[in-house]
Protein backbone atom coordinates (compact mmCIF):
# COMPACT_ATOMS: atom_id res chain seq x y z
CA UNK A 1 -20.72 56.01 38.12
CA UNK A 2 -19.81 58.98 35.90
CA UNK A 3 -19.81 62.27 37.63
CA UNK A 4 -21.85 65.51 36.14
CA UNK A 5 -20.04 68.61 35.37
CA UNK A 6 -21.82 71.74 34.82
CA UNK A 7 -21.88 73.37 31.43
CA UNK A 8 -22.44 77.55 29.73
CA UNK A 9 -22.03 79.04 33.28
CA UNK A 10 -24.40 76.80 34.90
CA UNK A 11 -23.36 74.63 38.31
CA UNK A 12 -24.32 71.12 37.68
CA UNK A 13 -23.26 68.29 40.26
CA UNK A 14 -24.11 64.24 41.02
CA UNK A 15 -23.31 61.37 39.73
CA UNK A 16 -25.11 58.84 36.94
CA UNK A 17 -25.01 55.06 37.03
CA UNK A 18 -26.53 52.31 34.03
CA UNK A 19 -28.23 49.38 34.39
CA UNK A 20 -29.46 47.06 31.68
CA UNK A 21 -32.69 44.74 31.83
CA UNK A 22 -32.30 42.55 28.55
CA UNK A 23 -34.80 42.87 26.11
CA UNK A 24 -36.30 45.56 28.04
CA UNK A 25 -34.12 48.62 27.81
CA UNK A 26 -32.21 49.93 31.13
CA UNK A 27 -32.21 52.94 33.86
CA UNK A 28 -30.23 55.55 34.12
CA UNK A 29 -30.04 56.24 38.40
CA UNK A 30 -29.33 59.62 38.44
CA UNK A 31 -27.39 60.27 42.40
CA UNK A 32 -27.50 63.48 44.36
CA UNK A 33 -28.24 65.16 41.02
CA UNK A 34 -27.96 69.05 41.67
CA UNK A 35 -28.09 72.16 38.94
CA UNK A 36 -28.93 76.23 39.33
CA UNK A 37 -30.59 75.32 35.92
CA UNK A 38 -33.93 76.39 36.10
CA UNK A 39 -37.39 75.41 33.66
CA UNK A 40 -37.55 72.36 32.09
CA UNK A 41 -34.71 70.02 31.99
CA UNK A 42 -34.54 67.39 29.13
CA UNK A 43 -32.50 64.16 29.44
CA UNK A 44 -29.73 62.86 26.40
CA UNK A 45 -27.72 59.57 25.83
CA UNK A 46 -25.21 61.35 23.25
CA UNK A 47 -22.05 60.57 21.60
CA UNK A 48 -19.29 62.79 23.20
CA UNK A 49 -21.65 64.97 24.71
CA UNK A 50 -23.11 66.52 20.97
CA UNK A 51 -26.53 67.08 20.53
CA UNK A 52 -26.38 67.92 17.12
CA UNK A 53 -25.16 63.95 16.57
CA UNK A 54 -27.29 60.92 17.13
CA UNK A 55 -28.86 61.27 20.46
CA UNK A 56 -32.05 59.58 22.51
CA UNK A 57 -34.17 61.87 24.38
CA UNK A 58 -35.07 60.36 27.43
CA UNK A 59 -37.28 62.96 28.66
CA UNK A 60 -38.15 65.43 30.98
CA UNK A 61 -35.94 65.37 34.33
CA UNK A 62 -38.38 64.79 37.33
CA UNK A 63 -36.14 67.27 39.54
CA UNK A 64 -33.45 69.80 39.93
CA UNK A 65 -31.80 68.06 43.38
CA UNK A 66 -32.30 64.51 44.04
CA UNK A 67 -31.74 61.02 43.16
CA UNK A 68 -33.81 59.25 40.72
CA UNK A 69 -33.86 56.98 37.69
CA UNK A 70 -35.21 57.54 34.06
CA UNK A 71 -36.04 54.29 31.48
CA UNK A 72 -34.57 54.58 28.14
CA UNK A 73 -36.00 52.32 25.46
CA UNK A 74 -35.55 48.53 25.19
CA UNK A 75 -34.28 48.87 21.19
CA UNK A 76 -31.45 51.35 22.17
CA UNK A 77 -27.92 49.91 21.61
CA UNK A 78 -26.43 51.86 25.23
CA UNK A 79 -22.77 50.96 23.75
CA UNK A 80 -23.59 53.37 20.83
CA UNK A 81 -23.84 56.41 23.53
CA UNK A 82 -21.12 57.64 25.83
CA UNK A 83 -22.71 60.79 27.92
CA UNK A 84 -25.37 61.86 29.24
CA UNK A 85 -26.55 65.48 28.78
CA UNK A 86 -28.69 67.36 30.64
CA UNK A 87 -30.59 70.46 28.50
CA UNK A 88 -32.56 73.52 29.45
CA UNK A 89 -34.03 73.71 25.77
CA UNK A 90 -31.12 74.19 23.34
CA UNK A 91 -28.90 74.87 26.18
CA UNK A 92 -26.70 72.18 28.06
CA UNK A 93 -26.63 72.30 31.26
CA UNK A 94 -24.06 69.32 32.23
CA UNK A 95 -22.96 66.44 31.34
CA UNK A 96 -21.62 63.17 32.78
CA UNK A 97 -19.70 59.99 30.79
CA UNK A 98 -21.54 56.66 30.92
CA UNK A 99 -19.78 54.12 32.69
């Protein structure tokens, strides 16, 4: 699993984990996922952690401290992306590799 650092000041902690259902897409299992982000926080597969690159939004985060996992679409090639960023609007708020 990669492990989240925080990122602009803001404490981000947890680890993320990938598994792929063929044809189907994948979850990302998001573990003892913590941040002092607050609002809205928006999900990334990105290429070196850029968000002005290619990215897939994966969607709103269900929660600010816990464990869960978010679907990201069947027709995305996962060896094209190598972290996962976690946004408050334009903001980053961490980031972890994909392992």
């Amino acid at each position: 699993m990669g492990a989240f650092s925080g990122a602009n000041s803001y404490s981000t902690s947890g680890n993320v984990g990938v598994a792929i259902i063929a044809g189907v897409g994948g979850d990302l299992a998001f573990r003892n996922f913590t941040t002092d982000a607050e609002g809205a926080l928006t999900g990334y597969l990105t290429i070196g952690g850029d968000l002005s690159k290619q990215t897939v939004e994966l969607g709103p985060l269900p929660a600010t401290a816990d464990s869960f996992n978010i679907s990201f679409p069947g027709d995305t090639d996962i060896s094209l992306f190598d972290t996962v960023v976690v946004a408050a609007g334009e903001t980053s708020v961490g980031a972890a590799r994909v392992p």
